[in-house]
C-alpha atoms as a PDB file:
ATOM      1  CA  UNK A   1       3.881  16.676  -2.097  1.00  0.00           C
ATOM      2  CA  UNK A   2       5.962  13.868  -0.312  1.00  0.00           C
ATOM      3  CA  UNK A   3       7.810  11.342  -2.840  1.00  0.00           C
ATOM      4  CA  UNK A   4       8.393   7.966  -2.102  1.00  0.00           C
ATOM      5  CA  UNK A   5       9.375   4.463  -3.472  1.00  0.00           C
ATOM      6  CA  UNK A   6       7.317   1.513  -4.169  1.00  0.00           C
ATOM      7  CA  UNK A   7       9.190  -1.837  -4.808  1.00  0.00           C
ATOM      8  CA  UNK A   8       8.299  -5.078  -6.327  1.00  0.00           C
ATOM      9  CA  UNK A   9      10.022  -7.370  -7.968  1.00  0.00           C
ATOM     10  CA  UNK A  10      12.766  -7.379  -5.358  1.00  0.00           C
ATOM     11  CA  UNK A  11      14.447 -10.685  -4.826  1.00  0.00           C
ATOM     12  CA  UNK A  12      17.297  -9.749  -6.633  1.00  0.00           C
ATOM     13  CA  UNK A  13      20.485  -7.104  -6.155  1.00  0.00           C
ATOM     14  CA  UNK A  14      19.298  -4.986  -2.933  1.00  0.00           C
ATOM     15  CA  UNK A  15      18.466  -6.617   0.514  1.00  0.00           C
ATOM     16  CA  UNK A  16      15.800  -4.672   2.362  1.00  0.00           C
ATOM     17  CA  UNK A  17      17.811  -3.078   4.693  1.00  0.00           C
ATOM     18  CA  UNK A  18      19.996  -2.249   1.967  1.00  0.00           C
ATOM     19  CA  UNK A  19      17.290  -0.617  -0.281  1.00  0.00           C
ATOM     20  CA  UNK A  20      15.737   1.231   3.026  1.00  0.00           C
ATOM     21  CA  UNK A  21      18.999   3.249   3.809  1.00  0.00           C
ATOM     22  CA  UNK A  22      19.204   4.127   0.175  1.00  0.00           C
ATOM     23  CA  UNK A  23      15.903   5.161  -0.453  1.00  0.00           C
ATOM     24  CA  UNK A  24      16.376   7.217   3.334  1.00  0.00           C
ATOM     25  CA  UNK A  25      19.768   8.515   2.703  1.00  0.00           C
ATOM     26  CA  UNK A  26      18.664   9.904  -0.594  1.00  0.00           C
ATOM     27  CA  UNK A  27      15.808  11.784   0.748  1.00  0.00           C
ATOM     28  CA  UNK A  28      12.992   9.977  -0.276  1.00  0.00           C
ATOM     29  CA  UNK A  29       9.663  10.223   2.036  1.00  0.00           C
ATOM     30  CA  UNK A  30       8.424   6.472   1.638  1.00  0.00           C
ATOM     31  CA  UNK A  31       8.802   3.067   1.129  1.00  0.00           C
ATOM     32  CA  UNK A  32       6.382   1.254   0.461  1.00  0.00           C
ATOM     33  CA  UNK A  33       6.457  -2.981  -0.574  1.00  0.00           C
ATOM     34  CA  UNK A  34       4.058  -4.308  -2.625  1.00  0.00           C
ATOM     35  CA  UNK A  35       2.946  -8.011  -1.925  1.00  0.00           C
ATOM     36  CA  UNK A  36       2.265 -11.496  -3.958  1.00  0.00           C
ATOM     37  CA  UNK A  37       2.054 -14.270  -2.259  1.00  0.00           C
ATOM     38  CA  UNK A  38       2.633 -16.940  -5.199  1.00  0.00           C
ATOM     39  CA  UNK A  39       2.063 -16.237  -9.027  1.00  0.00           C
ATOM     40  CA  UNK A  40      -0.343 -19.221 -10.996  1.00  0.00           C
ATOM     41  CA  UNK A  41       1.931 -20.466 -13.578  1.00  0.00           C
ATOM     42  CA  UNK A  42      -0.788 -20.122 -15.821  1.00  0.00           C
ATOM     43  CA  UNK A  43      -2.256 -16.848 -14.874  1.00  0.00           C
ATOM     44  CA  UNK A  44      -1.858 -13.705 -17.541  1.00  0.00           C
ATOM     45  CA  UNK A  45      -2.513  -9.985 -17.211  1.00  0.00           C
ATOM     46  CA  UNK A  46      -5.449  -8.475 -18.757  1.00  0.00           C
ATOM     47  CA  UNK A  47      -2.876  -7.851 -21.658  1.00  0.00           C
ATOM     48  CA  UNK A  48      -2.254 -11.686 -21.719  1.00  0.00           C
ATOM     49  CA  UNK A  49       1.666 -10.862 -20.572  1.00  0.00           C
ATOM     50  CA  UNK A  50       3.350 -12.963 -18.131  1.00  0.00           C
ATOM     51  CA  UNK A  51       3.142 -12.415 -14.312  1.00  0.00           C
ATOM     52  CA  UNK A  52       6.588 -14.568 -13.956  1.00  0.00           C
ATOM     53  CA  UNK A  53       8.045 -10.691 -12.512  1.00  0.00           C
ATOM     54  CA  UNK A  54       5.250 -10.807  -9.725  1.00  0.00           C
ATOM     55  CA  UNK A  55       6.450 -13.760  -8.298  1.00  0.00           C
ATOM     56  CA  UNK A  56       9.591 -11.983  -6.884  1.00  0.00           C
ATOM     57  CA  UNK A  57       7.970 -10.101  -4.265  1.00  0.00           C
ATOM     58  CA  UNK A  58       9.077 -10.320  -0.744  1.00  0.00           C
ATOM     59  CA  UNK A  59       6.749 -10.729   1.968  1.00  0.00           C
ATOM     60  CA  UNK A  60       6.027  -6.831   2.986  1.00  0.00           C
ATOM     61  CA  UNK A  61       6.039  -7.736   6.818  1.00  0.00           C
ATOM     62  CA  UNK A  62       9.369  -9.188   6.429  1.00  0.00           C
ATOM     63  CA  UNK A  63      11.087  -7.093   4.712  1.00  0.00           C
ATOM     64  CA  UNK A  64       9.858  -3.935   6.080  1.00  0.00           C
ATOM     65  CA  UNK A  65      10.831  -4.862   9.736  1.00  0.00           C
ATOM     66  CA  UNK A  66      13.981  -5.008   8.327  1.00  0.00           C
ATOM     67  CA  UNK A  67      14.005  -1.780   7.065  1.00  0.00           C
ATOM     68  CA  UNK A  68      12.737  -0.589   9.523  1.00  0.00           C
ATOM     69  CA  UNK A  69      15.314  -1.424  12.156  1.00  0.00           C
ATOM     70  CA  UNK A  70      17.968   0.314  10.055  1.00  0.00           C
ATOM     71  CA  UNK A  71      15.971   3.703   9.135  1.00  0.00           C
ATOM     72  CA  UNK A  72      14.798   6.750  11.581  1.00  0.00           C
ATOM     73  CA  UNK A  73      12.552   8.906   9.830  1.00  0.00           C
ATOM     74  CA  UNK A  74      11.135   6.813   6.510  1.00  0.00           C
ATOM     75  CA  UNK A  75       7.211   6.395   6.202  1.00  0.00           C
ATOM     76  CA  UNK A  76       6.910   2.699   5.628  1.00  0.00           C
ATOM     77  CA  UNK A  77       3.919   1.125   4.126  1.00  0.00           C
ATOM     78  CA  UNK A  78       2.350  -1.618   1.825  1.00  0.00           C
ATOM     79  CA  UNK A  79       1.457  -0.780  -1.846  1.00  0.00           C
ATOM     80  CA  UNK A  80      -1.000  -3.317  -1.254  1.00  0.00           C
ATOM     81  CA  UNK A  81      -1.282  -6.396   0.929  1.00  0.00           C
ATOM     82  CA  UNK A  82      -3.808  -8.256  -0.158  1.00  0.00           C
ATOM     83  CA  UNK A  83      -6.037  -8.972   2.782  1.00  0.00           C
ATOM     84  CA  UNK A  84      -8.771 -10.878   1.131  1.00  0.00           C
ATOM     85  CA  UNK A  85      -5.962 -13.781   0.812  1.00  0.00           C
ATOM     86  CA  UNK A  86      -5.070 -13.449   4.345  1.00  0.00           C
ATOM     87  CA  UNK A  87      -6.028 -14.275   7.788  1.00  0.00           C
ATOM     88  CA  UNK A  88      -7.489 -10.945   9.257  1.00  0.00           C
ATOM     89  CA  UNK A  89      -6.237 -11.915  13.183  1.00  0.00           C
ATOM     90  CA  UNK A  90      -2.845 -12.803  12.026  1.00  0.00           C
ATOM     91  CA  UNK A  91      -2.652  -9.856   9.531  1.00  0.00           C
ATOM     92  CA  UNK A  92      -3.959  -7.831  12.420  1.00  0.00           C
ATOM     93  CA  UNK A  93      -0.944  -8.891  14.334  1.00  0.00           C
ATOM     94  CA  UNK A  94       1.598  -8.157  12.129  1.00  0.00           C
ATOM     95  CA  UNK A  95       0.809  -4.654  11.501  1.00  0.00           C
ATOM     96  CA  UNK A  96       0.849  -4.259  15.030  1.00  0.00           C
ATOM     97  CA  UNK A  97       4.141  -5.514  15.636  1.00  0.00           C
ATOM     98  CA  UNK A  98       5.323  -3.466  12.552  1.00  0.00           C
ATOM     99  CA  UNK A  99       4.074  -0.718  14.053  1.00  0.00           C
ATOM    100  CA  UNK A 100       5.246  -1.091  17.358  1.00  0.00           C
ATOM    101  CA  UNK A 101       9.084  -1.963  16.057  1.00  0.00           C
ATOM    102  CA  UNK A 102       9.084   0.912  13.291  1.00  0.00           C
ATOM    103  CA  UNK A 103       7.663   3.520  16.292  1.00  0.00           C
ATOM    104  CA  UNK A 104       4.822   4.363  14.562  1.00  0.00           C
ATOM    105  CA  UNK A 105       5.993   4.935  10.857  1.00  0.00           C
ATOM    106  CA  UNK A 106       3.981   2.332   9.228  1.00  0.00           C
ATOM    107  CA  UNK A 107       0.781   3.333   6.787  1.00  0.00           C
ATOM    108  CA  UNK A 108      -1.124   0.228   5.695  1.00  0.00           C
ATOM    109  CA  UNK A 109      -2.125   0.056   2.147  1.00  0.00           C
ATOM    110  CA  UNK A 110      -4.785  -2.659   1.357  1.00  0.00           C
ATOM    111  CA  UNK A 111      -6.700  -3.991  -1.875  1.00  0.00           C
ATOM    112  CA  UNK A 112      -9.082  -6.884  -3.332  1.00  0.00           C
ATOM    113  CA  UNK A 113      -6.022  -7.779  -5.940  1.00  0.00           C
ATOM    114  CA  UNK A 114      -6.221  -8.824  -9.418  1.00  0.00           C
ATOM    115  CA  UNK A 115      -5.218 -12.397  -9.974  1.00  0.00           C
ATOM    116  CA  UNK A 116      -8.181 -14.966  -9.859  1.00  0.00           C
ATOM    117  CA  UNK A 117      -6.344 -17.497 -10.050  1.00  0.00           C
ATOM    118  CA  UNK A 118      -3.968 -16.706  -7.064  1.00  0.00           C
ATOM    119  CA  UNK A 119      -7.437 -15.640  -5.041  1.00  0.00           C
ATOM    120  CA  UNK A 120      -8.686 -18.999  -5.705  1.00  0.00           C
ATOM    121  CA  UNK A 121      -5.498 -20.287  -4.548  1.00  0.00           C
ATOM    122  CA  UNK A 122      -6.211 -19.438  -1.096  1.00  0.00           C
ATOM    123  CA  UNK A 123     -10.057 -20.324  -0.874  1.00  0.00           C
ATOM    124  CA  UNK A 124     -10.996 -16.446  -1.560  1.00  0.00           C
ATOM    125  CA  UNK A 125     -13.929 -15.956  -4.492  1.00  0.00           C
ATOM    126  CA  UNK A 126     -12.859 -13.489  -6.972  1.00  0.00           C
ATOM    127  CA  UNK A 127     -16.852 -12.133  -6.363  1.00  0.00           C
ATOM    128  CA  UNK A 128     -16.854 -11.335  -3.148  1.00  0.00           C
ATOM    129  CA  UNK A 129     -13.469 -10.474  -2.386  1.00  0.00           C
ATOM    130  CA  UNK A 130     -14.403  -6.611  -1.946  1.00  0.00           C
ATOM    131  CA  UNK A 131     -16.876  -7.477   0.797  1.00  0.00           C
ATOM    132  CA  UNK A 132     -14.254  -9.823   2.237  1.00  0.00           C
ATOM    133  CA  UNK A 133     -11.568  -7.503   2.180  1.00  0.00           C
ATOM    134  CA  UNK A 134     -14.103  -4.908   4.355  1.00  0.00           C
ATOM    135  CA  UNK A 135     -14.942  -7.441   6.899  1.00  0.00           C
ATOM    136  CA  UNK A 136     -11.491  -8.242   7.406  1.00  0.00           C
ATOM    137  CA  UNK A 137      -9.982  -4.679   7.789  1.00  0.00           C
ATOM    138  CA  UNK A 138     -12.752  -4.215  10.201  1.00  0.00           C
ATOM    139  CA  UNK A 139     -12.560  -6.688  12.048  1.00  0.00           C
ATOM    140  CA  UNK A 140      -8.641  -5.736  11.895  1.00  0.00           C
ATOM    141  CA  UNK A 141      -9.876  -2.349  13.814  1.00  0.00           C
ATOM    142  CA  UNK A 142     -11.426  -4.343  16.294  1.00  0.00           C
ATOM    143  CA  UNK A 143      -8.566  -6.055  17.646  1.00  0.00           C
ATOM    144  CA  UNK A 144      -6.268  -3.234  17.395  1.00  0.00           C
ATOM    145  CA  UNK A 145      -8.262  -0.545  19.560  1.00  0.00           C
ATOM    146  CA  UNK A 146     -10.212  -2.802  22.101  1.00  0.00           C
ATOM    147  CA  UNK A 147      -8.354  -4.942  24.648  1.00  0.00           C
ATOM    148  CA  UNK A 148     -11.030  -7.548  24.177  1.00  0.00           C
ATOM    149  CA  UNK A 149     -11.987  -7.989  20.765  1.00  0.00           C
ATOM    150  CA  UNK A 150     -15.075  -9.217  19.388  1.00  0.00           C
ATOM    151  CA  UNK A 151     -16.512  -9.170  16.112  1.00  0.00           C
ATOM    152  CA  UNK A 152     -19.394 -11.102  14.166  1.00  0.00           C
ATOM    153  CA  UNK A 153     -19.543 -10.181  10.406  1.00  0.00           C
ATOM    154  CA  UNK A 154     -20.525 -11.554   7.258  1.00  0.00           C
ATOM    155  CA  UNK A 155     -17.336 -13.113   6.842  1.00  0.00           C
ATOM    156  CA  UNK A 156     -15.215 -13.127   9.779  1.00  0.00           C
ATOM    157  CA  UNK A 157     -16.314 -14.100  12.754  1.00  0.00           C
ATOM    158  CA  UNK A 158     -15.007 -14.705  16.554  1.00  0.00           C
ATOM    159  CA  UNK A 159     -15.869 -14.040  20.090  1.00  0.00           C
ATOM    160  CA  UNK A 160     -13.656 -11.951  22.356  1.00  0.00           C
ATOM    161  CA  UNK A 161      -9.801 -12.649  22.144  1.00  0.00           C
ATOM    162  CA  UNK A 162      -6.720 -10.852  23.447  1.00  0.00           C
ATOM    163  CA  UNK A 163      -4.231  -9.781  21.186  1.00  0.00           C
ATOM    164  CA  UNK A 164      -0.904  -7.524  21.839  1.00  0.00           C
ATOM    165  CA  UNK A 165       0.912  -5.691  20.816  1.00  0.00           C
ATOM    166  CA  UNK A 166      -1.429  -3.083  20.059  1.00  0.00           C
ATOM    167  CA  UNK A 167      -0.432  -0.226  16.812  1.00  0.00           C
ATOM    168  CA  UNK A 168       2.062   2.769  18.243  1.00  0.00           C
ATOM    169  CA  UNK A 169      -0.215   4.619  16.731  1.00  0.00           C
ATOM    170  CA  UNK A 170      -3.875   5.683  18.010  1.00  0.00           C
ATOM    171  CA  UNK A 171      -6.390   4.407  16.545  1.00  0.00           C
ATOM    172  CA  UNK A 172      -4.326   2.414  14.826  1.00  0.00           C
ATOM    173  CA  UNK A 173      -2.368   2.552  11.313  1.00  0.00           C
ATOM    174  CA  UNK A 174      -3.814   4.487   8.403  1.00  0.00           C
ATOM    175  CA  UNK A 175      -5.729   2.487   6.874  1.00  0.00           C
ATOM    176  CA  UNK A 176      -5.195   3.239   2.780  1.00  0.00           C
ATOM    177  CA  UNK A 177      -7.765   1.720  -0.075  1.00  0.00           C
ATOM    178  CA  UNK A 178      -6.462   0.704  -3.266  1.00  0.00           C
ATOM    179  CA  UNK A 179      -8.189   0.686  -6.215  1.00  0.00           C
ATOM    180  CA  UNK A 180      -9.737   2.667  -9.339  1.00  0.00           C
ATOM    181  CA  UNK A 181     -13.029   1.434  -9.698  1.00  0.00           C
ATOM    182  CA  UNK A 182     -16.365   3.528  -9.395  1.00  0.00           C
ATOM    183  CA  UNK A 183     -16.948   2.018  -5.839  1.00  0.00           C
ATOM    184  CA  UNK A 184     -13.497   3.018  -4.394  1.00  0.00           C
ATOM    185  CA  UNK A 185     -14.301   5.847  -2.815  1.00  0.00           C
ATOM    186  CA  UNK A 186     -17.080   4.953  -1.168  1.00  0.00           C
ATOM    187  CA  UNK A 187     -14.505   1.899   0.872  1.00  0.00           C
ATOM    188  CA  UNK A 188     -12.241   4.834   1.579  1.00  0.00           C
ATOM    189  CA  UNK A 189     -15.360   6.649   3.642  1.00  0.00           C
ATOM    190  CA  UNK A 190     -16.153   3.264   4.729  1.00  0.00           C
ATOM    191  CA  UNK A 191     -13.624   1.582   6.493  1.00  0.00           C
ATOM    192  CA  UNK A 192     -10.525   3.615   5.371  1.00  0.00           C
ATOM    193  CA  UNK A 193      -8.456   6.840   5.776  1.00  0.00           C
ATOM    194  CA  UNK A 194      -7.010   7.556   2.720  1.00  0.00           C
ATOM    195  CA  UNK A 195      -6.865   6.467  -0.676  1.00  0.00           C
ATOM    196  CA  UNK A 196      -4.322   5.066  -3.308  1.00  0.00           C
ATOM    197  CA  UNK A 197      -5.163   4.976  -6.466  1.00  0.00           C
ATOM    198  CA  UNK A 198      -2.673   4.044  -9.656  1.00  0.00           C
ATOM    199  CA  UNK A 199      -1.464   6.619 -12.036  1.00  0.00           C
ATOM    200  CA  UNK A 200      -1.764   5.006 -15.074  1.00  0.00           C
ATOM    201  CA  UNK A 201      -5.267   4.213 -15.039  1.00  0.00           C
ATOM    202  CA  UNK A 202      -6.636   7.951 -14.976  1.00  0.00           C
ATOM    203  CA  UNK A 203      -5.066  11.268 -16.135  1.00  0.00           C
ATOM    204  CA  UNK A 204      -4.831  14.577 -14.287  1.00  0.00           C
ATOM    205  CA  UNK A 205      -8.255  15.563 -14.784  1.00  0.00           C
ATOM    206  CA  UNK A 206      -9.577  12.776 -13.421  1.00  0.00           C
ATOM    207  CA  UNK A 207      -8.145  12.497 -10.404  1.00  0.00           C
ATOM    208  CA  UNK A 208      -8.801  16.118 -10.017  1.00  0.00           C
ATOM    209  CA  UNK A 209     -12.420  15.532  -9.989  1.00  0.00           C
ATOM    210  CA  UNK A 210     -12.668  12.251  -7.928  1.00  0.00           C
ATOM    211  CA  UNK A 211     -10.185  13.680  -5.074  1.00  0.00           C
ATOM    212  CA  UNK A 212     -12.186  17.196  -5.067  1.00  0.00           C
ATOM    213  CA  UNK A 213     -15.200  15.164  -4.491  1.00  0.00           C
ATOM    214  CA  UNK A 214     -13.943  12.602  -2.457  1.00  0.00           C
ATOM    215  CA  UNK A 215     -13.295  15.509  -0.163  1.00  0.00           C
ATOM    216  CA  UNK A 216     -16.058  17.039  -0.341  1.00  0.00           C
ATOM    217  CA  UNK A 217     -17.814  13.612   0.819  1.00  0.00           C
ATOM    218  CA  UNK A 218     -15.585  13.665   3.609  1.00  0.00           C
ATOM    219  CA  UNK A 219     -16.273  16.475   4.419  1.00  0.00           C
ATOM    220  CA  UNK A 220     -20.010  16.507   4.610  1.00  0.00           C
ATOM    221  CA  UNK A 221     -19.657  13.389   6.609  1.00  0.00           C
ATOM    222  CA  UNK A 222     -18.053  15.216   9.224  1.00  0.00           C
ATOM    223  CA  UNK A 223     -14.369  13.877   8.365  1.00  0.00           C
ATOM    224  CA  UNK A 224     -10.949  15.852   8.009  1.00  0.00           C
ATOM    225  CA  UNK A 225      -9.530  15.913   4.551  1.00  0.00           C
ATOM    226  CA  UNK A 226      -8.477  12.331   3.071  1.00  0.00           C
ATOM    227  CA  UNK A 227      -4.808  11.985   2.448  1.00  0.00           C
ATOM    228  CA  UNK A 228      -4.383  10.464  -1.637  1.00  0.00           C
ATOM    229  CA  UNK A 229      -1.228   8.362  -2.424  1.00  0.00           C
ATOM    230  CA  UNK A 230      -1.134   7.822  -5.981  1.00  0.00           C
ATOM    231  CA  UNK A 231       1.094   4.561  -6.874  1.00  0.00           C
ATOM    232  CA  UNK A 232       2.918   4.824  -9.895  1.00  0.00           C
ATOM    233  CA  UNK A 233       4.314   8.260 -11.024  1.00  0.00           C
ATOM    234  CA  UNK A 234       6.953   6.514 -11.797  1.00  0.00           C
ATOM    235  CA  UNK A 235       5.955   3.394 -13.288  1.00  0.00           C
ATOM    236  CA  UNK A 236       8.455   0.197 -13.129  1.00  0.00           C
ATOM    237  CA  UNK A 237      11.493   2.098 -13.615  1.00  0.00           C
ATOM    238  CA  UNK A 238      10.596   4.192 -15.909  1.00  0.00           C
ATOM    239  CA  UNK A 239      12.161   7.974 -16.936  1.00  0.00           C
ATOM    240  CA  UNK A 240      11.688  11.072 -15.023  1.00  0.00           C
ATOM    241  CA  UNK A 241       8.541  12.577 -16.224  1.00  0.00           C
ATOM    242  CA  UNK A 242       8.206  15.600 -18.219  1.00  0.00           C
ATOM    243  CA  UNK A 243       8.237  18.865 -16.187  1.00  0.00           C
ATOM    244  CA  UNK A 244       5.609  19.933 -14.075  1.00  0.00           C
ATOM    245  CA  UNK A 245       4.122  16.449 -14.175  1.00  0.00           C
ATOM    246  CA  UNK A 246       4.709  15.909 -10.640  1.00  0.00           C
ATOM    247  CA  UNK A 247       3.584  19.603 -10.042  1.00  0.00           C
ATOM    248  CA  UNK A 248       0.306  18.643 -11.580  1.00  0.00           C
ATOM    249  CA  UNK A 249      -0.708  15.498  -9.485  1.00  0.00           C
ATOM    250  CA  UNK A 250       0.275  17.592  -6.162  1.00  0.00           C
ATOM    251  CA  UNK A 251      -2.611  20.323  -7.889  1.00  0.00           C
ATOM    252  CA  UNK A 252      -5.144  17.419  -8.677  1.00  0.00           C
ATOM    253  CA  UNK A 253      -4.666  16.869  -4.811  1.00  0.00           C
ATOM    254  CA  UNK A 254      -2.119  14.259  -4.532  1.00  0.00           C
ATOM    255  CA  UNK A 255      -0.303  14.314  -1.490  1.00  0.00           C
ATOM    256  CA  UNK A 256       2.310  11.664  -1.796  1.00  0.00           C
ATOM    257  CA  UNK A 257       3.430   9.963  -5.322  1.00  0.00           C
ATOM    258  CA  UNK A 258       5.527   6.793  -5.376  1.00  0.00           C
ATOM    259  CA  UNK A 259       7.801   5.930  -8.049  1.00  0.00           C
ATOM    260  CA  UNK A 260       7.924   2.480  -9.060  1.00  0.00           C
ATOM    261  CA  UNK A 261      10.634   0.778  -8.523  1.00  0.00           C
ATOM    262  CA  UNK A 262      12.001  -3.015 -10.512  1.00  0.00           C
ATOM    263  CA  UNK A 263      15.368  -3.908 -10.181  1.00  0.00           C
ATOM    264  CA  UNK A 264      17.702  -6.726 -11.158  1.00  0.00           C
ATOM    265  CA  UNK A 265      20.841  -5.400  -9.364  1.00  0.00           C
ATOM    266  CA  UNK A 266      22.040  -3.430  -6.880  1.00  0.00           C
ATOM    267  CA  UNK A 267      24.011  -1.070  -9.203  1.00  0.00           C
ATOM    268  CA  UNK A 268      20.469  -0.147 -11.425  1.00  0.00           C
ATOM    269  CA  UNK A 269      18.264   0.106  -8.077  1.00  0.00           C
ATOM    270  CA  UNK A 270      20.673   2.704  -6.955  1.00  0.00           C
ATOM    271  CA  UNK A 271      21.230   4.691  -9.740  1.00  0.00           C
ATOM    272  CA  UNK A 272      17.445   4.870 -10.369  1.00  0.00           C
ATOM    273  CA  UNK A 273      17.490   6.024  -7.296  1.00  0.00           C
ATOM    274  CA  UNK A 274      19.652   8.797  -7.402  1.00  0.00           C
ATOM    275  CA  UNK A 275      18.126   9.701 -11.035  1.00  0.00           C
ATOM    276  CA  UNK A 276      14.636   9.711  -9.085  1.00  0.00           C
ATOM    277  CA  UNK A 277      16.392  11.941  -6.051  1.00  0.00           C
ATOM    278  CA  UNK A 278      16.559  15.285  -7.988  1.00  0.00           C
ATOM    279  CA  UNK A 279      12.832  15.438  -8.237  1.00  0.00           C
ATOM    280  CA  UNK A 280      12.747  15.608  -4.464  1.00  0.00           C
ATOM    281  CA  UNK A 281      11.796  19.098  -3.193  1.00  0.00           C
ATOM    282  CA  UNK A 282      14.346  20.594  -1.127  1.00  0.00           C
END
């Protein structure tokens, strides 16, 4: 199982080209930037704690063309951009470019998000954002594997256009679903080609059974296996886990975890980081 790192948080200590070389140089697989555009000032987690910390997030596109003009080999990827708050032809574009400049390393993460009030914020109803966030990525597809684009759904809408660059990589990106939900799996067999589900909202045996027959879908739909990337094995931080954690996931049929990473200088990202590095297989 690959290991990677999955920031948020990040406007502090580490610049992104800073954090990339660490997080390369230390052996890590991934990195992967999670994305808010704006926080409400009066918007509260499910728990009814703040979400002051998810303010802090750089824009992923930005900071992982940074990275990735100072890194070779790291897997770069969002952990999720919110595409039902963005425009699917300009988002379309960007991944493309990312792609292009990172030669072909980028893996693009997507999800509905969580905040209403941040949804509202951008014209996007909290109701249909799941069917919005479909129509967009495939409408995305569109413009990245046909020279003249076209597409007419329930949402978007346009007649042909021409847009380079096209993705490095053929078809395009992988495209990986976020979520947890009872539906997820059936938008990864829809319009993605792997999934990324978060740790802490299911336990081993769980995600066991949902990858086992998420492949097994797959697989009677003609498809190859579907890669899983499980956010959060690591959550915010947090201490290494107790041992043969990590071995477990990689049985349930995880194929890449990312640890979690908050930060409020460079000195704790980096010795996170090198606490994190030991669980690397070598």
């Amino acid at each position: 199982m690959n290991i990677g790192i999955a920031v948020y948080s990040n406007c502090h200590g580490l610049t992104p080209p800073e954090l990339g070389r660490a997080v390369e140089e230390r052996g890590f697989e991934s990195l992967f930037w999670t994305e808010h555009t704006h926080i409400p000032v009066h918007s509260r987690r499910s728990s009814g704690g703040s979400t002051r910390g998810y303010a802090e997030t750089m824009d992923p596109f930005v900071a992982l063309a940074a990275v990735a003009a100072v890194t070779t080999t790291l897997t770069l990827g969002t952990a999720v951009c919110l595409v039902a708050q963005r425009d699917p032809i300009i988002t379309a574009k960007e991944v493309a470019s990312l792609d292009q400049l990172s030669g072909g390393r980028f893996q693009f993460g997507v999800g509905g998000g969580w905040n209403r009030m941040e949804m509202a914020n951008h014209g996007t109803d909290p109701r249909t954002r799941m069917a919005l966030l479909a129509d967009r990525v495939r409408a995305m597809r569109e413009i990245w594997t046909t020279d003249e684009a076209e597409y007419h759904g329930e949402f978007v809408d346009f007649d042909p256009i021409w847009s380079w660059p096209k993705p490095s990589q053929k078809p395009h990106p992988p495209v990986l679903v976020g979520g947890n939900g009872p539906g997820t799996e059936d938008r990864v067999l829809d319009y993605g080609d792997g999934w990324l589900p978060q740790v802490d909202m299911m336990d081993v045996d769980e995600l066991a059974r949902r990858a086992s027959a998420l492949r097994a879908r797959a697989a009677e739909a003609g498809r190859g296996p579907v890669p899983i990337t499980l956010f959060g094995a690591i959550p915010e931080g947090g201490p290494i886990p107790e041992p043969g954690r990590l071995d477990a996931y990689a049985d349930a049929g995880a194929d890449r975890s990312l640890f979690t990473l908050q930060y409020r200088s460079a000195d704790e990202a980096l010795s996170t980081l090198d606490r994190w590095a030991t669980l690397i297989p070598r």
